[in-house]
Structure formats: C-alpha cells, structure tokens
PDB file of N, CA and C in Angstrom:
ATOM      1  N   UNK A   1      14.627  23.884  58.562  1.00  0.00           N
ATOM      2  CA  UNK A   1      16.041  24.095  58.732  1.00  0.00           C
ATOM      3  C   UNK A   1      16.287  25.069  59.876  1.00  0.00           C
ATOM      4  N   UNK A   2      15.329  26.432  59.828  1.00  0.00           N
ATOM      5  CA  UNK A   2      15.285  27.345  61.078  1.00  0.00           C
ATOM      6  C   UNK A   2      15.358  26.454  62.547  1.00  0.00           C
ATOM      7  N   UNK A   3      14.265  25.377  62.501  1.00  0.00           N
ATOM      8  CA  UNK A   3      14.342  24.711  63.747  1.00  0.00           C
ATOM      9  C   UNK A   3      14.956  23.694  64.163  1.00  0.00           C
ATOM     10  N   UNK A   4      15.810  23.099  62.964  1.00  0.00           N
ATOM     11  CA  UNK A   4      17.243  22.633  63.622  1.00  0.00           C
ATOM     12  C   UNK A   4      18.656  23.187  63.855  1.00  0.00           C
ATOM     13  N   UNK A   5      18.239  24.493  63.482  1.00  0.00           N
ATOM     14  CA  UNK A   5      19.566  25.731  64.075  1.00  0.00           C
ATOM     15  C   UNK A   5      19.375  26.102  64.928  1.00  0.00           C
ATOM     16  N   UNK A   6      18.037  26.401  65.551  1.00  0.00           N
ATOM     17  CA  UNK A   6      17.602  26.804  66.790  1.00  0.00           C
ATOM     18  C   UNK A   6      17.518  25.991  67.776  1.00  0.00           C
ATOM     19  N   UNK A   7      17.594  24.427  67.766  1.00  0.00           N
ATOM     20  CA  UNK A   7      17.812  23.398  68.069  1.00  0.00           C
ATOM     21  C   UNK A   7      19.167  23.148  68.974  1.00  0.00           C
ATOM     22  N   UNK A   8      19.834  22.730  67.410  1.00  0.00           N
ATOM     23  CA  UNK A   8      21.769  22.832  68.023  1.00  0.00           C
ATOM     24  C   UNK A   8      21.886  24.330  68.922  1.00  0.00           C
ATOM     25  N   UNK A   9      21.711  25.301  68.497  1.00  0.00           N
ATOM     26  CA  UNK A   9      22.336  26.728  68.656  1.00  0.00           C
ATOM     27  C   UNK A   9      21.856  26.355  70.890  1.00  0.00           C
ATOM     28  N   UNK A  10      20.806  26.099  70.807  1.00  0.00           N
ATOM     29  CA  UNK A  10      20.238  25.674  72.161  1.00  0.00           C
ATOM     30  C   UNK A  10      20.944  25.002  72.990  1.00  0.00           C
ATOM     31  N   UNK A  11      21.103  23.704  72.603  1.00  0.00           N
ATOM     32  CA  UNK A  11      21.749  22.679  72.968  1.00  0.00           C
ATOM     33  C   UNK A  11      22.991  23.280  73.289  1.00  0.00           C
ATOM     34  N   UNK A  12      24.074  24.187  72.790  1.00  0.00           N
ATOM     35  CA  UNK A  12      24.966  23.933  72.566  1.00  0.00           C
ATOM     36  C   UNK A  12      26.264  23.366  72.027  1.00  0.00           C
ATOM     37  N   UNK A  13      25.548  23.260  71.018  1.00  0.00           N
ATOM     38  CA  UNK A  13      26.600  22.179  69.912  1.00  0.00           C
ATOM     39  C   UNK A  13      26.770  22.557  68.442  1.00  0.00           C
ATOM     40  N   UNK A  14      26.879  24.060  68.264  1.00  0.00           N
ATOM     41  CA  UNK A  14      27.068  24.444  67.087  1.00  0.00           C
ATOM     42  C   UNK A  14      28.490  23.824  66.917  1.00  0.00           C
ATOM     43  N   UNK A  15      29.584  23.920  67.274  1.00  0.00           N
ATOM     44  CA  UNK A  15      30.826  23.918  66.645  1.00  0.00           C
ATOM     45  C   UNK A  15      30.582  22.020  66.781  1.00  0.00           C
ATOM     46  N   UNK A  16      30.357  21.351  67.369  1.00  0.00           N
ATOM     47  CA  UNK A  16      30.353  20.169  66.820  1.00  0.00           C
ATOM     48  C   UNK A  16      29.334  19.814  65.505  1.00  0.00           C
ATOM     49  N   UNK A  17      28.055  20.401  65.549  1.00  0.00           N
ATOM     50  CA  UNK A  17      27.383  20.168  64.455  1.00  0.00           C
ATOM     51  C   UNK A  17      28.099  20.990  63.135  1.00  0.00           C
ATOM     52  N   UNK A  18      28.896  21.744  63.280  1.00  0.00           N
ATOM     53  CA  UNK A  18      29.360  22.525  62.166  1.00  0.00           C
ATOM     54  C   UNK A  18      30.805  21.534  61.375  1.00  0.00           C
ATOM     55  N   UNK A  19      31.232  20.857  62.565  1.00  0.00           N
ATOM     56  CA  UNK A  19      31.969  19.507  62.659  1.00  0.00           C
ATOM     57  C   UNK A  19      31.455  18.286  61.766  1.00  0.00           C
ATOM     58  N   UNK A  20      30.818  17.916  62.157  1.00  0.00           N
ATOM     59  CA  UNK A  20      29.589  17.272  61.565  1.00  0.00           C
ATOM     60  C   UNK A  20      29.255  17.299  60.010  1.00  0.00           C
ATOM     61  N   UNK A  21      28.785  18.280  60.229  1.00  0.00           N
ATOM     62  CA  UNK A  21      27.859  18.682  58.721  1.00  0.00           C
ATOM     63  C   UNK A  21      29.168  19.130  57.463  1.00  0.00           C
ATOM     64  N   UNK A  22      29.968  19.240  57.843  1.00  0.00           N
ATOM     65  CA  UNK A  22      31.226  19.387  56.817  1.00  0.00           C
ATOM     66  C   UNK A  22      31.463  17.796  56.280  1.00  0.00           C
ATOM     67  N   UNK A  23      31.222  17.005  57.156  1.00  0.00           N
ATOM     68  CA  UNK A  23      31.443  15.545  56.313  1.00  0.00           C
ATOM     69  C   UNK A  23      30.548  15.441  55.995  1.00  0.00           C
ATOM     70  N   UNK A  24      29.195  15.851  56.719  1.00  0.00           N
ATOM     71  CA  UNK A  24      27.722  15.355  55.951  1.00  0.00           C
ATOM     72  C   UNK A  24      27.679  16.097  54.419  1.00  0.00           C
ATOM     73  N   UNK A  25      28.298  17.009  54.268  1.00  0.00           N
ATOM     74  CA  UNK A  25      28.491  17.615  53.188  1.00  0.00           C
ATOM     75  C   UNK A  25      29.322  16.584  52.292  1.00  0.00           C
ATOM     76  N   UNK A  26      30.306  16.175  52.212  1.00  0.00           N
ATOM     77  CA  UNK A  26      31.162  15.418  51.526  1.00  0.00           C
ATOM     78  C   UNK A  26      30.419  13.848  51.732  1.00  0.00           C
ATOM     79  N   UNK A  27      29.497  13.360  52.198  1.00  0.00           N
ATOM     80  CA  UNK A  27      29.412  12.274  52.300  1.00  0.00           C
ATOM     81  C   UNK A  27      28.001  11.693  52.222  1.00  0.00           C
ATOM     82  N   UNK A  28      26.830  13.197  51.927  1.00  0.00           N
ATOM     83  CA  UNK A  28      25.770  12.716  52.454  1.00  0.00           C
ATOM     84  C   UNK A  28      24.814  11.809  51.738  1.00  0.00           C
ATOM     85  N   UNK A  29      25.450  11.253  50.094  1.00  0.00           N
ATOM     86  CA  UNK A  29      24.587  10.702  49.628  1.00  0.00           C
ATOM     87  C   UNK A  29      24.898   9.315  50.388  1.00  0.00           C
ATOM     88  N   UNK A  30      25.900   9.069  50.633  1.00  0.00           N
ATOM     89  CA  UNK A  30      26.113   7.904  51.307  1.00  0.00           C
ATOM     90  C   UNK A  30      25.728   7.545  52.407  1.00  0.00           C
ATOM     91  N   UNK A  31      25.870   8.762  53.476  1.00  0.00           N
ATOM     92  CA  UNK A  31      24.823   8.536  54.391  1.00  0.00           C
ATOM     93  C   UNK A  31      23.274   8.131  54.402  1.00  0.00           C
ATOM     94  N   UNK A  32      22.828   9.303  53.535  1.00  0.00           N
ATOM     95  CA  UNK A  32      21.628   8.525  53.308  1.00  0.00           C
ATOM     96  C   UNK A  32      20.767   7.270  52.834  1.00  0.00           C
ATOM     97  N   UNK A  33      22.264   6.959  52.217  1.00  0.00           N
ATOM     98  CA  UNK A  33      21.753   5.381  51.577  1.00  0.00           C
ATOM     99  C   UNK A  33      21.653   4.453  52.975  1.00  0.00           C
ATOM    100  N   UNK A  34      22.790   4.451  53.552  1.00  0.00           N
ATOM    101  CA  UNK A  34      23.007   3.935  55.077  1.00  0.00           C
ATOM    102  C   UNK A  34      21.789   4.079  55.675  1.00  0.00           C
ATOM    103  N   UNK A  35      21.166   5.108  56.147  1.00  0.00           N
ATOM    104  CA  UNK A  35      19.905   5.455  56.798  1.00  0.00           C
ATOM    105  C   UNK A  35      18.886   4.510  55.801  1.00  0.00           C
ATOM    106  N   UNK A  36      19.223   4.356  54.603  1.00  0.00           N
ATOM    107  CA  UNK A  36      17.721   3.357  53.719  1.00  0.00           C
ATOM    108  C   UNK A  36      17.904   1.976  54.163  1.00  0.00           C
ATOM    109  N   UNK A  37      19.394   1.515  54.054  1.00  0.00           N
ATOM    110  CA  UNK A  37      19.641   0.409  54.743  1.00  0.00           C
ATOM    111  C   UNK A  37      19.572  -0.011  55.466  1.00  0.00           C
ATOM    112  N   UNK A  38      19.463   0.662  56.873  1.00  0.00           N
ATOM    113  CA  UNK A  38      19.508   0.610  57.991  1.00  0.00           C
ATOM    114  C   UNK A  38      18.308   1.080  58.760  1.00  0.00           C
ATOM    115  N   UNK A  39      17.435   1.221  57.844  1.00  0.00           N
ATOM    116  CA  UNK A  39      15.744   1.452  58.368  1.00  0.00           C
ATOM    117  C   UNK A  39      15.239   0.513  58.918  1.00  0.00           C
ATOM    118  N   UNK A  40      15.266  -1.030  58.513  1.00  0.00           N
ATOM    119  CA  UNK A  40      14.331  -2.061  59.271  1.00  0.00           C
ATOM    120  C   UNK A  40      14.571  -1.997  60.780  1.00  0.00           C
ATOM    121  N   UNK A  41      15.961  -1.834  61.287  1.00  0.00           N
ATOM    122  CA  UNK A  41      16.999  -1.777  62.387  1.00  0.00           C
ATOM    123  C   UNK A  41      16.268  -0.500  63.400  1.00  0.00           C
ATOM    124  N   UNK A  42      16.208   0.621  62.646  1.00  0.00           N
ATOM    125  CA  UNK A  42      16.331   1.580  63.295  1.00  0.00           C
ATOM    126  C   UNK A  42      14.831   1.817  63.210  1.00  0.00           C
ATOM    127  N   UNK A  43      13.532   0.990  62.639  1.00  0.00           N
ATOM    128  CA  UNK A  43      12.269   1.500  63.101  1.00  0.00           C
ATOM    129  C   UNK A  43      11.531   1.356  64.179  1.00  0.00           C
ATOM    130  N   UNK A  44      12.363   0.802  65.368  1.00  0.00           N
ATOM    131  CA  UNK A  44      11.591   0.952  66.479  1.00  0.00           C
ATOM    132  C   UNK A  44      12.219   2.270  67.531  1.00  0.00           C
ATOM    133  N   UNK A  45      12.852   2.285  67.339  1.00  0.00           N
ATOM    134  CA  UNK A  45      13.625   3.462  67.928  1.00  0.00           C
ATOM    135  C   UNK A  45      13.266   4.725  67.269  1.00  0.00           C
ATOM    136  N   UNK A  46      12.834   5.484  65.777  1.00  0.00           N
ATOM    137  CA  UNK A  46      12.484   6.283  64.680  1.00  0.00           C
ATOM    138  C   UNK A  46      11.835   6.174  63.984  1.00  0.00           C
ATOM    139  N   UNK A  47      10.832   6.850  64.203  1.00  0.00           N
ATOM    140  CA  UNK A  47       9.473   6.475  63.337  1.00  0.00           C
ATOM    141  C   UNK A  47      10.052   6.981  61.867  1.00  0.00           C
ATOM    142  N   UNK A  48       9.250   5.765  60.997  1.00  0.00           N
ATOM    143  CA  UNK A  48       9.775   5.948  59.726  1.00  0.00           C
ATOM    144  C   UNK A  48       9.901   7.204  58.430  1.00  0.00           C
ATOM    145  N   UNK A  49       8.409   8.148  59.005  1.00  0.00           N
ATOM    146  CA  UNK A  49       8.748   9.533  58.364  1.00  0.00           C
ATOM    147  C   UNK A  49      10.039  10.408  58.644  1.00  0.00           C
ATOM    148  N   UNK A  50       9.973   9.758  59.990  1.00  0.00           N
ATOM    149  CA  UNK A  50      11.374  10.833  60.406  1.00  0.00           C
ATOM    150  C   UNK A  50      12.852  10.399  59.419  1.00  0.00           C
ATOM    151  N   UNK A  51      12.927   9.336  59.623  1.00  0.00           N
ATOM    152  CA  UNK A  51      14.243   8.185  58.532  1.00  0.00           C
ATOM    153  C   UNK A  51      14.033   8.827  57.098  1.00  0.00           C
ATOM    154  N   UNK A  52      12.661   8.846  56.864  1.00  0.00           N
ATOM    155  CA  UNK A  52      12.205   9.268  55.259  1.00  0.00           C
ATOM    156  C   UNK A  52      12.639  11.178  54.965  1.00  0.00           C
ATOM    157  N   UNK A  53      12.600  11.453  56.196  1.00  0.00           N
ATOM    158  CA  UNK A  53      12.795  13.088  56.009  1.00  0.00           C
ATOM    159  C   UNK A  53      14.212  13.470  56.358  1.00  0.00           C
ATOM    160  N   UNK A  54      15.177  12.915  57.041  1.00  0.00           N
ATOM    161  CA  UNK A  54      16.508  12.506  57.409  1.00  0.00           C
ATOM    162  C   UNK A  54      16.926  12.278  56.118  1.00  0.00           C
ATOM    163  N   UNK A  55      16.851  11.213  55.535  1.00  0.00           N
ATOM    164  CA  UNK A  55      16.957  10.386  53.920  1.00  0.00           C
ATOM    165  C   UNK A  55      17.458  11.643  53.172  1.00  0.00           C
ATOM    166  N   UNK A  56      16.258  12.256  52.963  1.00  0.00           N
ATOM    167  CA  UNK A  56      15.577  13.339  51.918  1.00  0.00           C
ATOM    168  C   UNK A  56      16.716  14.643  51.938  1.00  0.00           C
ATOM    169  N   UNK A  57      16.699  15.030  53.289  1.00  0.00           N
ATOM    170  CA  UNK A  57      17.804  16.142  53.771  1.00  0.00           C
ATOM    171  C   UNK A  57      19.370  16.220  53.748  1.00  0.00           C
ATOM    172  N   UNK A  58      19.906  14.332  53.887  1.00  0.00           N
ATOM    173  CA  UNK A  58      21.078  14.297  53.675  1.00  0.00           C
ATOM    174  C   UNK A  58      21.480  14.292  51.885  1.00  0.00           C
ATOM    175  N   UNK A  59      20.029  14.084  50.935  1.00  0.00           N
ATOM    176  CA  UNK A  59      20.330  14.049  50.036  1.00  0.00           C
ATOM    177  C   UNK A  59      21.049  15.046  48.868  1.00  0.00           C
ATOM    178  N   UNK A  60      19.988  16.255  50.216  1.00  0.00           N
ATOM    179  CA  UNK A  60      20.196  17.523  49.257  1.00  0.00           C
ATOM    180  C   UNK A  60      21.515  18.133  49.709  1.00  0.00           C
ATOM    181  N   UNK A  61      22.200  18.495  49.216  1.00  0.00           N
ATOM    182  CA  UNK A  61      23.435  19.550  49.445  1.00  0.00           C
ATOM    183  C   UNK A  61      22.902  20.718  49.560  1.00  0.00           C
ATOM    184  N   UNK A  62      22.181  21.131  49.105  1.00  0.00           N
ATOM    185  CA  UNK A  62      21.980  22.383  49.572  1.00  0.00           C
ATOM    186  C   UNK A  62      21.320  22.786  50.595  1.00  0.00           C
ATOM    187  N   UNK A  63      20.540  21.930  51.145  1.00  0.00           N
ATOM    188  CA  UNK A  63      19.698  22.030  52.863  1.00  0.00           C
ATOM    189  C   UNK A  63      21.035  22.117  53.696  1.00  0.00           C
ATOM    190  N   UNK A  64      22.064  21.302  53.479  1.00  0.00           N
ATOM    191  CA  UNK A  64      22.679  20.478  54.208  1.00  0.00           C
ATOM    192  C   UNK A  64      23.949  22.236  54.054  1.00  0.00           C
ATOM    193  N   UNK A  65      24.443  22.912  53.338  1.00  0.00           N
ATOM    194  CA  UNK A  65      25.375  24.009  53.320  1.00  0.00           C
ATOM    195  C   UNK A  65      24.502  25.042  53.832  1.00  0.00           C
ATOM    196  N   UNK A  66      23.016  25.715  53.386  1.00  0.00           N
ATOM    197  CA  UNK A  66      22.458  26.030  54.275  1.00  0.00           C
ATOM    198  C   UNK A  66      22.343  26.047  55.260  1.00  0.00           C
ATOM    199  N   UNK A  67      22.050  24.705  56.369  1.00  0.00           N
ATOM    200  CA  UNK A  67      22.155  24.934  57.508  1.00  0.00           C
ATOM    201  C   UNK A  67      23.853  25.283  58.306  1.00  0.00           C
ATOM    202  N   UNK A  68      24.699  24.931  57.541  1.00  0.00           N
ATOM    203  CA  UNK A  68      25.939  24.612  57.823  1.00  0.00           C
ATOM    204  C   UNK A  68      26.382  26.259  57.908  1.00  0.00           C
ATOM    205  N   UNK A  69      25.544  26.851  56.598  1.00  0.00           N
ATOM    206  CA  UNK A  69      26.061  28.598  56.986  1.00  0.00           C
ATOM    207  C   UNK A  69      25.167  29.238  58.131  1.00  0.00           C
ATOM    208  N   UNK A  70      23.963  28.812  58.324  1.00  0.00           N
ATOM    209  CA  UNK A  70      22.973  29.275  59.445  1.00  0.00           C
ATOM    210  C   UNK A  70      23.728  29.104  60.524  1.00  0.00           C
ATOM    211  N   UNK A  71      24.797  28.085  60.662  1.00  0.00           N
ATOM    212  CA  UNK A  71      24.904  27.854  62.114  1.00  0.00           C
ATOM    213  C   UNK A  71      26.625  28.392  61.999  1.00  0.00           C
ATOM    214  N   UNK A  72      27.215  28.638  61.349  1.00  0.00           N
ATOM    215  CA  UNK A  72      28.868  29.497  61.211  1.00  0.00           C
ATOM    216  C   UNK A  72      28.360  30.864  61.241  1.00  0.00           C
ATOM    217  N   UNK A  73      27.280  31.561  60.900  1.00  0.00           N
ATOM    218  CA  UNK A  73      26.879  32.552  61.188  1.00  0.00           C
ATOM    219  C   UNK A  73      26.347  32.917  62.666  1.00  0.00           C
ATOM    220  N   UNK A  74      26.027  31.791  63.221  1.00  0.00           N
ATOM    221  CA  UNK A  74      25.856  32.371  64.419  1.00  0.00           C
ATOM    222  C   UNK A  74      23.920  33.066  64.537  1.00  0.00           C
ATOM    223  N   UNK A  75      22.971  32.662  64.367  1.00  0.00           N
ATOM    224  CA  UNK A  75      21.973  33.318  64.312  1.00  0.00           C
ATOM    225  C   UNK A  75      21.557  34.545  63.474  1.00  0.00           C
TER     226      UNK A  75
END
C-alpha cells in the first residue's frame, strides 16, 4: 500500500486518485467482480497475478480507506 502512495504521490495524481478511490470505496466489490470478468480480455495486456492482486485489494475496504487516508494525508 506504502508503494502505491508513493507511486500516485510521484506521479502527481493524488487528488485524482483520492477522486477515484472514494467510488472504489462505494463500489469495489463490484469492481472487482468486473476485473474477474474481464480477465480473459485483459490477460495479454496484465499478467494474471497482477488482476488476482487488483481483485483481492478492491475487495477489501479496508486496504482500499487506508490508502485513501495515506494519500489525504499527504505523506
């Protein structure tokens, strides 16, 4: 989670990922089902652990408010 705050925070895209992750919050079991569905599609482009660990992360709410306070905090 450290290294996808340090990630965005880099990039420049905290306030959009903070954008973001407020619906991923409200939405993420659904997302992740989408990402299960949408695996055959998306395995040449994403190797499949990555889809499987994506999956896993939108599942949890609490990874997902975690990072969401890591990155409204600002580092």
């Amino acid at each position: 989670m450290e290294e996808w705050a340090q990630r965005i925070e880099k990039a420049g895209l905290s306030p959009v990922a903070v954008l973001l992750l407020g619906t991923v919050r409200a939405l993420g079991f659904v997302a992740a089902q989408a990402l299960l569905f949408g695996q055959p599609l998306l395995n040449g482009l994403v190797s499949p652990a990555a889809l499987e660990r994506a999956g896993d992360w939108l599942e949890s709410p609490q990874q997902v408010e975690q990072l969401l306070q890591r990155l409204e905090e600002g580092g």
